[in-house]
PDB file of N, CA and C in Angstrom:
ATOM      1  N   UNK A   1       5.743  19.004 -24.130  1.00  0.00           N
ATOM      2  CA  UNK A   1       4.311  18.929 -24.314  1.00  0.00           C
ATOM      3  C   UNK A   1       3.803  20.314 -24.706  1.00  0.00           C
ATOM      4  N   UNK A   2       2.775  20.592 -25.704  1.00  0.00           N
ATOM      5  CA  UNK A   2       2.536  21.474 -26.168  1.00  0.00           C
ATOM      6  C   UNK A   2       1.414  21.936 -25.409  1.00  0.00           C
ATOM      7  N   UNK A   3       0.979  23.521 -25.129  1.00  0.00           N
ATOM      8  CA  UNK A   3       0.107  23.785 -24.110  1.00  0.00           C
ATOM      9  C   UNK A   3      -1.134  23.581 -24.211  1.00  0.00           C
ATOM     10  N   UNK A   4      -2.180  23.312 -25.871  1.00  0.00           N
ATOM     11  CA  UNK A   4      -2.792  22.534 -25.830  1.00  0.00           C
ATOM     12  C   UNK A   4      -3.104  21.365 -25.212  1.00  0.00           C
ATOM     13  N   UNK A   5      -2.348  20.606 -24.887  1.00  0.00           N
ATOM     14  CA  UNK A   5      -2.275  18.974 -24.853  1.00  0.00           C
ATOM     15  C   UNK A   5      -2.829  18.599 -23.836  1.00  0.00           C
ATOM     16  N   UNK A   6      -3.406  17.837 -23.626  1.00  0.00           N
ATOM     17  CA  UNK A   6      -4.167  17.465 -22.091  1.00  0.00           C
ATOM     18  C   UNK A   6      -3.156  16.961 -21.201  1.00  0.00           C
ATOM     19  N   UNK A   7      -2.677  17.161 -20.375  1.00  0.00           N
ATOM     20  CA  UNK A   7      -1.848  16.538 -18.957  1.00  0.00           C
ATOM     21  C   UNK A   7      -3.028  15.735 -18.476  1.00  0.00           C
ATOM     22  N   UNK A   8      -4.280  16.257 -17.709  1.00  0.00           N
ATOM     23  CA  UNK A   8      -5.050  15.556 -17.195  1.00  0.00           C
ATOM     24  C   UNK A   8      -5.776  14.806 -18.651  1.00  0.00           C
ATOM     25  N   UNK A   9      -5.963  13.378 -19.169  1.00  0.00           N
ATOM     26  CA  UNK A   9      -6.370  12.840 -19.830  1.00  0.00           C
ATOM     27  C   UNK A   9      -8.135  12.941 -19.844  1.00  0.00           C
ATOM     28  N   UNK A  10      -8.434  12.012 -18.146  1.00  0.00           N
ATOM     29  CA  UNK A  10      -9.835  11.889 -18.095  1.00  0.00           C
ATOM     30  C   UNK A  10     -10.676  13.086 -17.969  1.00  0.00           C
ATOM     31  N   UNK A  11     -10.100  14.633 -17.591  1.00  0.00           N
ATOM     32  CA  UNK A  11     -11.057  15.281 -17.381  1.00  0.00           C
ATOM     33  C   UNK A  11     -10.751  16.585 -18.194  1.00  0.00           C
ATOM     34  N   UNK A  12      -9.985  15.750 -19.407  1.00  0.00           N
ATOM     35  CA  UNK A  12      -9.342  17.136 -20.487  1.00  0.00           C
ATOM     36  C   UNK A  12      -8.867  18.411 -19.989  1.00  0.00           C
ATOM     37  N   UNK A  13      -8.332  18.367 -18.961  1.00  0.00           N
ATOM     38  CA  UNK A  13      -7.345  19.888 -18.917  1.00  0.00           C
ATOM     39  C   UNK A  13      -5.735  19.858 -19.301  1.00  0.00           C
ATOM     40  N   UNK A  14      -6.149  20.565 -20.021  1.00  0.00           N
ATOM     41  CA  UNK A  14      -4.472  21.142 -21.084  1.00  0.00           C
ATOM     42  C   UNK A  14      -3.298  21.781 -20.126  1.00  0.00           C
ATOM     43  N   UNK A  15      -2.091  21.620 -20.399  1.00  0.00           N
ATOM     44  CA  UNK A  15      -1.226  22.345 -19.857  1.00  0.00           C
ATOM     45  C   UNK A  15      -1.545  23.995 -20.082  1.00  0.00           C
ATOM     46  N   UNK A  16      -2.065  24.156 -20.613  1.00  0.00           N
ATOM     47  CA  UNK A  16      -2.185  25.921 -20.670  1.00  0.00           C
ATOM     48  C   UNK A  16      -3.373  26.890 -19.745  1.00  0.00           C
ATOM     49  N   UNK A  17      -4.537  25.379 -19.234  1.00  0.00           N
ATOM     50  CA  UNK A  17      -5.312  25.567 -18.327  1.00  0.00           C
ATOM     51  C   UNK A  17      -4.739  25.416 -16.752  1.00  0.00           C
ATOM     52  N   UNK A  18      -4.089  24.760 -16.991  1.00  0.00           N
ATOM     53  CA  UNK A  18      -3.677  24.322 -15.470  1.00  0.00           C
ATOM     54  C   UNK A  18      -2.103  25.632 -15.562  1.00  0.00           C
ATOM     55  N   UNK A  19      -1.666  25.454 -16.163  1.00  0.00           N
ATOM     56  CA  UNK A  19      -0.564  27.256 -16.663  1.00  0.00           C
ATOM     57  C   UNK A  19      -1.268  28.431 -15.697  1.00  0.00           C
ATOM     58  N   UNK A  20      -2.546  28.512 -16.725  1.00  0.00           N
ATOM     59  CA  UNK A  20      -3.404  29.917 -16.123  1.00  0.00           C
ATOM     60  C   UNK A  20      -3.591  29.362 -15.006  1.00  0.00           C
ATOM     61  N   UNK A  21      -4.296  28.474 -14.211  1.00  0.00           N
ATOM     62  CA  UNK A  21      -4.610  28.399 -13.121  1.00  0.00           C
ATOM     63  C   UNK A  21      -3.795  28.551 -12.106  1.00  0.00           C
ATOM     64  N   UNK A  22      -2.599  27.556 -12.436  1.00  0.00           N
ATOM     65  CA  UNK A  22      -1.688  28.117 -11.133  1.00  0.00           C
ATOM     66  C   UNK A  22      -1.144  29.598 -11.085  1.00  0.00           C
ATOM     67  N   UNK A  23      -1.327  30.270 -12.330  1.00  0.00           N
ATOM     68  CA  UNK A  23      -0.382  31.615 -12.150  1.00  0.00           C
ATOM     69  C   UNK A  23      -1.862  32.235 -11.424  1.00  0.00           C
ATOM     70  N   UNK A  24      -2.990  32.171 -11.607  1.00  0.00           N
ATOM     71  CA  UNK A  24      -4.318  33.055 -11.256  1.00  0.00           C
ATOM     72  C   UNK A  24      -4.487  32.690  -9.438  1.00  0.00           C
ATOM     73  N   UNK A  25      -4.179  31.573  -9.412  1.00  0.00           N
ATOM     74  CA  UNK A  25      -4.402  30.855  -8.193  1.00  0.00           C
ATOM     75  C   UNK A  25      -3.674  30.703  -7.081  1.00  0.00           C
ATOM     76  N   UNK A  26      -2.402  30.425  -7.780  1.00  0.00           N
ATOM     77  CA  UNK A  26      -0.902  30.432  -6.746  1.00  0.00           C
ATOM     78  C   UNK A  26      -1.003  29.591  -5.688  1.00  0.00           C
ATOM     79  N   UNK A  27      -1.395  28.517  -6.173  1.00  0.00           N
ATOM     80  CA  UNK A  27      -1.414  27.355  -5.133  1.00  0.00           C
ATOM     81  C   UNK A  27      -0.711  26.787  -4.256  1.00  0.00           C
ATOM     82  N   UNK A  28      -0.819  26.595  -2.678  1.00  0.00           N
ATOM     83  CA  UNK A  28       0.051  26.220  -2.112  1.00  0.00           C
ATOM     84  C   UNK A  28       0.703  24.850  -1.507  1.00  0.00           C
ATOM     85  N   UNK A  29      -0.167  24.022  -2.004  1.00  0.00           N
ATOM     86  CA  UNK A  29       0.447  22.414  -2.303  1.00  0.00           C
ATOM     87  C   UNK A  29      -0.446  21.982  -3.516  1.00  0.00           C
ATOM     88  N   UNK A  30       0.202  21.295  -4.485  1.00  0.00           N
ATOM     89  CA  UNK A  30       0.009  20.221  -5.486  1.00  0.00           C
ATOM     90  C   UNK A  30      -1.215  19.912  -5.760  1.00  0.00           C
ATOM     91  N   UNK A  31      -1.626  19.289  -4.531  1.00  0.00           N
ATOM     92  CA  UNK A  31      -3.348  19.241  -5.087  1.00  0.00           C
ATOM     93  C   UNK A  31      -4.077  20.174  -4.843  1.00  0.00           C
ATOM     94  N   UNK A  32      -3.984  21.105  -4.240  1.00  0.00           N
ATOM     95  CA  UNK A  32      -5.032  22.059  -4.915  1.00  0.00           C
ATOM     96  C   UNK A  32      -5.022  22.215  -6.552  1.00  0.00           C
ATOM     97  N   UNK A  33      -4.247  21.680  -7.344  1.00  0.00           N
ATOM     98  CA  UNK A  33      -4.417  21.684  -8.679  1.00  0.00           C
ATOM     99  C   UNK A  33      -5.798  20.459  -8.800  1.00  0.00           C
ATOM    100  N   UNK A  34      -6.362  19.921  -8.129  1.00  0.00           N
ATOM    101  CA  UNK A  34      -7.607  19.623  -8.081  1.00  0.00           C
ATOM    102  C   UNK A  34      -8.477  19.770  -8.696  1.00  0.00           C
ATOM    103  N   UNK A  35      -8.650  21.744  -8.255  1.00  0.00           N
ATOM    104  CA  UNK A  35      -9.361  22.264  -8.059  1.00  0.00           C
ATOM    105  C   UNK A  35      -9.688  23.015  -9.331  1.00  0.00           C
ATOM    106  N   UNK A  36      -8.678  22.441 -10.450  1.00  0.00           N
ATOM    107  CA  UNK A  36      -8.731  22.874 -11.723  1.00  0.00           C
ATOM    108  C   UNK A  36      -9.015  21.406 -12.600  1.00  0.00           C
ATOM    109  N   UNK A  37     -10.506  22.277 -12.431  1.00  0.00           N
ATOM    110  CA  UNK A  37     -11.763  21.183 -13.639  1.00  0.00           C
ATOM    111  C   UNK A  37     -11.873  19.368 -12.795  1.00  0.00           C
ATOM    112  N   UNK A  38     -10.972  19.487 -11.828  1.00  0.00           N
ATOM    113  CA  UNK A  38     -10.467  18.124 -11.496  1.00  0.00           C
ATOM    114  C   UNK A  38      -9.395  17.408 -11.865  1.00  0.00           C
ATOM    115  N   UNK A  39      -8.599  18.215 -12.293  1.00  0.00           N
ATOM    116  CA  UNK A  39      -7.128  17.466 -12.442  1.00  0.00           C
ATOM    117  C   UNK A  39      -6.639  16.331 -11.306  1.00  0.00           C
ATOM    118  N   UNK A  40      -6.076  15.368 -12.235  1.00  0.00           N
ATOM    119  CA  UNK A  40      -5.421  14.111 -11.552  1.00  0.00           C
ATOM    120  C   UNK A  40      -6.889  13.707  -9.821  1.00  0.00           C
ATOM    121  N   UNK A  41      -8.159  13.694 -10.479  1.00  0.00           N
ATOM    122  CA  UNK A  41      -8.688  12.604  -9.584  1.00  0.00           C
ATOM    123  C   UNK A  41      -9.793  11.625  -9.763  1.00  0.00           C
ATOM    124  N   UNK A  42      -9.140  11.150 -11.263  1.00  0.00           N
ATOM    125  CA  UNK A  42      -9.608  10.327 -11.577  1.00  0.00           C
ATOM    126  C   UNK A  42      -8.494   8.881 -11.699  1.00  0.00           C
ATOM    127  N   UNK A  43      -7.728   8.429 -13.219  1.00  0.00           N
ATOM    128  CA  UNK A  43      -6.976   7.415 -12.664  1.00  0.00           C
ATOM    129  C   UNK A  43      -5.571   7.661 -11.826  1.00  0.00           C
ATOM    130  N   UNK A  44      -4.937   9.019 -11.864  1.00  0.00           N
ATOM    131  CA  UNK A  44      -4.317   9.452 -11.161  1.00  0.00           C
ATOM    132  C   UNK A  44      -2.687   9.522 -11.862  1.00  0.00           C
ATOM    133  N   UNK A  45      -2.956   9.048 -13.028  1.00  0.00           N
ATOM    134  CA  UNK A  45      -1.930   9.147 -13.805  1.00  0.00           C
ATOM    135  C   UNK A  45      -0.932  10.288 -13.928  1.00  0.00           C
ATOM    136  N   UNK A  46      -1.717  11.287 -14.017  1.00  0.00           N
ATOM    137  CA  UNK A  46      -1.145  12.595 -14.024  1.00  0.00           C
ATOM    138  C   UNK A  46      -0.636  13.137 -12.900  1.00  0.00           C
ATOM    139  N   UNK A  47      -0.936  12.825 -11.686  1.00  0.00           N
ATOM    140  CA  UNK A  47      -0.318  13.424 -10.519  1.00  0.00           C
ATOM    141  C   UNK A  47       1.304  13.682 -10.231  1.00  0.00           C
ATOM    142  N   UNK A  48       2.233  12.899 -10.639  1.00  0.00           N
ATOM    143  CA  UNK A  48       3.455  13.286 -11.246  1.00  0.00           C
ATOM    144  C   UNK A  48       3.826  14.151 -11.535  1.00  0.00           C
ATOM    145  N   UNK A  49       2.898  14.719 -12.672  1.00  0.00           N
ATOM    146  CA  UNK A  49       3.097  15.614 -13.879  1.00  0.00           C
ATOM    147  C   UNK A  49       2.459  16.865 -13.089  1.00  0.00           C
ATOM    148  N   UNK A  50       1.509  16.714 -12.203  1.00  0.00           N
ATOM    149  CA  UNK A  50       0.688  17.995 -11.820  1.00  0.00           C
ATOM    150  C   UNK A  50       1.944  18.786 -10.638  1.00  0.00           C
ATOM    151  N   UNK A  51       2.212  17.398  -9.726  1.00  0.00           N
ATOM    152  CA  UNK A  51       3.148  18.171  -8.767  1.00  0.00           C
ATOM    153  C   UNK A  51       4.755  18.461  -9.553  1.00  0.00           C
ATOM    154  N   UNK A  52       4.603  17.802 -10.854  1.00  0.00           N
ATOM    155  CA  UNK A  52       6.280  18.548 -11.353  1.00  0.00           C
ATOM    156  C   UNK A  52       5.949  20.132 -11.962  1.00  0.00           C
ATOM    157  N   UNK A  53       4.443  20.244 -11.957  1.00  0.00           N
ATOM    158  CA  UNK A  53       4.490  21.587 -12.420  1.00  0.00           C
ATOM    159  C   UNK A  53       4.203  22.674 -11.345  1.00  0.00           C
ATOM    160  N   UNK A  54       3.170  22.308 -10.147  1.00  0.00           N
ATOM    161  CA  UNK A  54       3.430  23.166  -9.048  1.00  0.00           C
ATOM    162  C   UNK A  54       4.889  23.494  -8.232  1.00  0.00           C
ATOM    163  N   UNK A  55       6.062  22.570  -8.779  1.00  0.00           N
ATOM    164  CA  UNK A  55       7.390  22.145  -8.192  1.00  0.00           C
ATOM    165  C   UNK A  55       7.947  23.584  -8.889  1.00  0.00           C
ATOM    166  N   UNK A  56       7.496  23.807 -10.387  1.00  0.00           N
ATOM    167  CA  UNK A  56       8.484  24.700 -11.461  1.00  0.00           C
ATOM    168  C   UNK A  56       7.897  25.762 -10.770  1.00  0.00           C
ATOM    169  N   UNK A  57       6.505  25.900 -10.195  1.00  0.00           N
ATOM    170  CA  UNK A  57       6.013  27.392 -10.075  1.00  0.00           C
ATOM    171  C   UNK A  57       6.987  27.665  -8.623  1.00  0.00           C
ATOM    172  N   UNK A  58       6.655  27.200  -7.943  1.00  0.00           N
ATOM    173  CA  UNK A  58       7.305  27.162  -6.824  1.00  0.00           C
ATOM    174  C   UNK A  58       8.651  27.397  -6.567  1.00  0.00           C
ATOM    175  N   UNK A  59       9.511  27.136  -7.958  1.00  0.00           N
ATOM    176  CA  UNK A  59      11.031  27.420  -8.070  1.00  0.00           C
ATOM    177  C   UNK A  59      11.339  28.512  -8.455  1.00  0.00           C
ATOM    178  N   UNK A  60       9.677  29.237  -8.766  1.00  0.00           N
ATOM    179  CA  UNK A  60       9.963  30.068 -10.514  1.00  0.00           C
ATOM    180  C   UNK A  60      10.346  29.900 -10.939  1.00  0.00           C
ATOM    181  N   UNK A  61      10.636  28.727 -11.899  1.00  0.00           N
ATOM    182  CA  UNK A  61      10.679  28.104 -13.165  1.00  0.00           C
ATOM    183  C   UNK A  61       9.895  28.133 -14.404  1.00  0.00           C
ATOM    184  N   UNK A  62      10.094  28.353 -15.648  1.00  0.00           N
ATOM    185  CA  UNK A  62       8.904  27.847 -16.227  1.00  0.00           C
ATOM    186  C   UNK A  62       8.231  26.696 -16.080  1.00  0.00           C
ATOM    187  N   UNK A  63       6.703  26.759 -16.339  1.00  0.00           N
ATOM    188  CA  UNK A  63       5.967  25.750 -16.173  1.00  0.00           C
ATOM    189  C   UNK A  63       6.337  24.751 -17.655  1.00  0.00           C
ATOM    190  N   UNK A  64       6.953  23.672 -17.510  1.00  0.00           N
ATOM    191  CA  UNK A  64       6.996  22.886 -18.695  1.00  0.00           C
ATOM    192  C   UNK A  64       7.246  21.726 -18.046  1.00  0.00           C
ATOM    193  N   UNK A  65       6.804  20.869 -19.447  1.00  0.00           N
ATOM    194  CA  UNK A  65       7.018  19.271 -19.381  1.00  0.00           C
ATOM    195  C   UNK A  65       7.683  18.827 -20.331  1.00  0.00           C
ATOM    196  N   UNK A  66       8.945  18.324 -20.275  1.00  0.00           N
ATOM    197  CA  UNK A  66       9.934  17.937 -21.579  1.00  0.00           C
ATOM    198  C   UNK A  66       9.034  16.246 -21.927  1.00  0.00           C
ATOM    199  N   UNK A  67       8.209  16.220 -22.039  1.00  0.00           N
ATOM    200  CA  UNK A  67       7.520  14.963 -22.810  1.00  0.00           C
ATOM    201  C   UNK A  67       6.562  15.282 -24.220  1.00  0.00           C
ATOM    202  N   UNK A  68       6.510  14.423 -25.132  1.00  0.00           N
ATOM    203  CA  UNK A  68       5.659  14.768 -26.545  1.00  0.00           C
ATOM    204  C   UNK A  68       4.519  13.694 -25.512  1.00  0.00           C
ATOM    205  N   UNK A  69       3.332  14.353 -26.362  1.00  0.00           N
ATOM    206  CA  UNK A  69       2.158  14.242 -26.069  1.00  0.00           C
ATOM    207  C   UNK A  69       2.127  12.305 -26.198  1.00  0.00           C
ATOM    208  N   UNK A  70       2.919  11.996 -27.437  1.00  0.00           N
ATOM    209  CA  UNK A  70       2.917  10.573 -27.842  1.00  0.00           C
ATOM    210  C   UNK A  70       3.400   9.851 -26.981  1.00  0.00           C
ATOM    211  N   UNK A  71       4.620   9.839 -26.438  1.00  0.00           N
ATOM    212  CA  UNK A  71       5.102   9.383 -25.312  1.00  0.00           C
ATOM    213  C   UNK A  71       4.371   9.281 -24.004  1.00  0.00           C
ATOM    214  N   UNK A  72       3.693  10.769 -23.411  1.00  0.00           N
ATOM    215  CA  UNK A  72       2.901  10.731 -22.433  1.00  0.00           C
ATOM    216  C   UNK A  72       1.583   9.750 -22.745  1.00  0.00           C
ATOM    217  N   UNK A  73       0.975   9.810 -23.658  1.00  0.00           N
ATOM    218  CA  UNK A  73      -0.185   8.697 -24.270  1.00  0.00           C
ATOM    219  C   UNK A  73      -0.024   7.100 -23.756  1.00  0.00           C
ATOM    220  N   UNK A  74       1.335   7.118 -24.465  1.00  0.00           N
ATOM    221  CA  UNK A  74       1.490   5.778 -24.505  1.00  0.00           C
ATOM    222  C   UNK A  74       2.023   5.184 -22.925  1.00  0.00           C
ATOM    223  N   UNK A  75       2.662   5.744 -22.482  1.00  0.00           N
ATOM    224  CA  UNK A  75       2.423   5.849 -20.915  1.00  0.00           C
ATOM    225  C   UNK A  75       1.784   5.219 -19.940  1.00  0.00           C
ATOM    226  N   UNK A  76       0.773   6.300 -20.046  1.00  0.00           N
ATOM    227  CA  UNK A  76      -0.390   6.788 -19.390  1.00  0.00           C
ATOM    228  C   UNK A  76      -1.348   5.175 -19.977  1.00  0.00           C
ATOM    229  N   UNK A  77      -1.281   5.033 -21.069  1.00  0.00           N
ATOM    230  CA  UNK A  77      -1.846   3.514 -21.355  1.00  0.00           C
ATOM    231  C   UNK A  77      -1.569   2.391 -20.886  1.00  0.00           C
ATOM    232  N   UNK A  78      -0.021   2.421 -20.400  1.00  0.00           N
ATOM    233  CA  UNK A  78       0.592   1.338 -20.184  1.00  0.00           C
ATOM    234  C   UNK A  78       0.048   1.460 -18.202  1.00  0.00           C
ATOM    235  N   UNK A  79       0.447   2.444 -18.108  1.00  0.00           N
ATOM    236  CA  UNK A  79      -0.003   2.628 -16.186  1.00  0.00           C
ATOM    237  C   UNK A  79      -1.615   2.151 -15.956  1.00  0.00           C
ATOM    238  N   UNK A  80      -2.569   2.241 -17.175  1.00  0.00           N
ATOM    239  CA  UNK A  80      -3.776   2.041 -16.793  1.00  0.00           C
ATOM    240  C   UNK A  80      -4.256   0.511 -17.125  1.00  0.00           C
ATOM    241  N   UNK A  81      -3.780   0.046 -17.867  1.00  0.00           N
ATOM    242  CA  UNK A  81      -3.888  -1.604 -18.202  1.00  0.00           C
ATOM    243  C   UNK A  81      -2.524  -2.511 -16.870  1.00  0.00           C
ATOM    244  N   UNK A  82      -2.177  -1.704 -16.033  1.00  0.00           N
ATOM    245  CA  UNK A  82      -1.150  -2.373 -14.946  1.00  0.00           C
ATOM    246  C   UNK A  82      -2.065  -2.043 -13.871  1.00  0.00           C
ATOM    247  N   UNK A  83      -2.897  -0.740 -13.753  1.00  0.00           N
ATOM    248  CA  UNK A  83      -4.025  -0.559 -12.514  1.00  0.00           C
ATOM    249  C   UNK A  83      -4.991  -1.644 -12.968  1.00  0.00           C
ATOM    250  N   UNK A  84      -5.171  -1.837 -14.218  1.00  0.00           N
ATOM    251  CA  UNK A  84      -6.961  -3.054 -14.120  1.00  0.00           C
ATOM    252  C   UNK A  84      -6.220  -4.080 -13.869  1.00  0.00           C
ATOM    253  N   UNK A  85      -4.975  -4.414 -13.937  1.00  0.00           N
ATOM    254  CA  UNK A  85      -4.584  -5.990 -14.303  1.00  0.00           C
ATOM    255  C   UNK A  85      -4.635  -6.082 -11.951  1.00  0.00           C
ATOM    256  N   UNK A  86      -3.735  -5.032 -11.516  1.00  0.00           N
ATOM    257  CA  UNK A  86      -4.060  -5.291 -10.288  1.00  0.00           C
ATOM    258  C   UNK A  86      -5.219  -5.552  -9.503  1.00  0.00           C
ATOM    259  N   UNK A  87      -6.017  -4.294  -9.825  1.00  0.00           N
ATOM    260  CA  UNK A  87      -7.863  -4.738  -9.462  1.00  0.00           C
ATOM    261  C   UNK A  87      -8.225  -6.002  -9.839  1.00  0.00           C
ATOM    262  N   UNK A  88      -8.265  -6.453 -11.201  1.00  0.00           N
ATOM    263  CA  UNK A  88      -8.377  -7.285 -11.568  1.00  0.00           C
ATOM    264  C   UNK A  88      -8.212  -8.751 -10.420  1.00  0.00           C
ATOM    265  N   UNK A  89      -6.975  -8.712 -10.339  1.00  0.00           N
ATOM    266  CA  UNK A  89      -5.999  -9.354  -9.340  1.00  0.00           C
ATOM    267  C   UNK A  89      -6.296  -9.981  -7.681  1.00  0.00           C
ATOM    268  N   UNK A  90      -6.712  -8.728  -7.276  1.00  0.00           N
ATOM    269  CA  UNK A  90      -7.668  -7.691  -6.096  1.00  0.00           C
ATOM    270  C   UNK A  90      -8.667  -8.566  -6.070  1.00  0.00           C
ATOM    271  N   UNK A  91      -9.385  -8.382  -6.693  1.00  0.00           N
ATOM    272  CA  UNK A  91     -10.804  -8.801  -6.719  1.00  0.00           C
ATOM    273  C   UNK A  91     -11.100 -10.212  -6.272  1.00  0.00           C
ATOM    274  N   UNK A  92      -9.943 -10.971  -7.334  1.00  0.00           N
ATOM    275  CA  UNK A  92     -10.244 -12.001  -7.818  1.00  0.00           C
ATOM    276  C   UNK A  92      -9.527 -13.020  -6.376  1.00  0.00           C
ATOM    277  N   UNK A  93      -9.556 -12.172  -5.231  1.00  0.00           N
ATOM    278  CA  UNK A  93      -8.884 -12.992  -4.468  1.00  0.00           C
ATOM    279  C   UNK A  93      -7.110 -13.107  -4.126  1.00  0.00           C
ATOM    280  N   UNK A  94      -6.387 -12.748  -5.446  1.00  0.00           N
ATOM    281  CA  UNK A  94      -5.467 -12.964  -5.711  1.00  0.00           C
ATOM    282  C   UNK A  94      -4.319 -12.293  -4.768  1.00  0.00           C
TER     283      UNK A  94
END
């Protein structure tokens, strides 16, 4: 994934924001990546991706994600039409 690219979808933060943040911030569990713009708390898709990158800082590792942006997209689409189909589901009694 290129550091442009949004990791967090719904609240547009890029891997290169959440990069700077954890190196500025040095966070000491996962979600405090939160606390950047709101990462992963909205459909929650990204939370995976947020704690595989507090995981690399934490190893001192580089911060990276071996996924193309296209792949993560299409994904991230497929996880969110399987959350409405459950609500959906939910709701309906089911």
């Amino acid at each position: 994934m290129k550091p442009e690219e949004d990791i967090c979808v719904c609240h547009h933060v890029s891997l290169r924001k959440l990069q700077s943040f954890i190196k500025r911030k040095n966070p000491k569990v996962a979600s405090q990546l939160s606390e950047c713009l709101g990462a992963g708390t909205s459909c929650g898709w990204c939370i995976p991706f947020l704690n595989k990158l507090h995981q690399c800082h934490i190893d001192g590792q580089q911060m990276e994600l071996s996924v193309s942006f296209e792949n993560y997209s299409e994904r991230r689409k497929q996880h969110n039409a399987k959350k409405t189909a459950q609500e959906t589901n939910h709701d309906a009694g089911k």
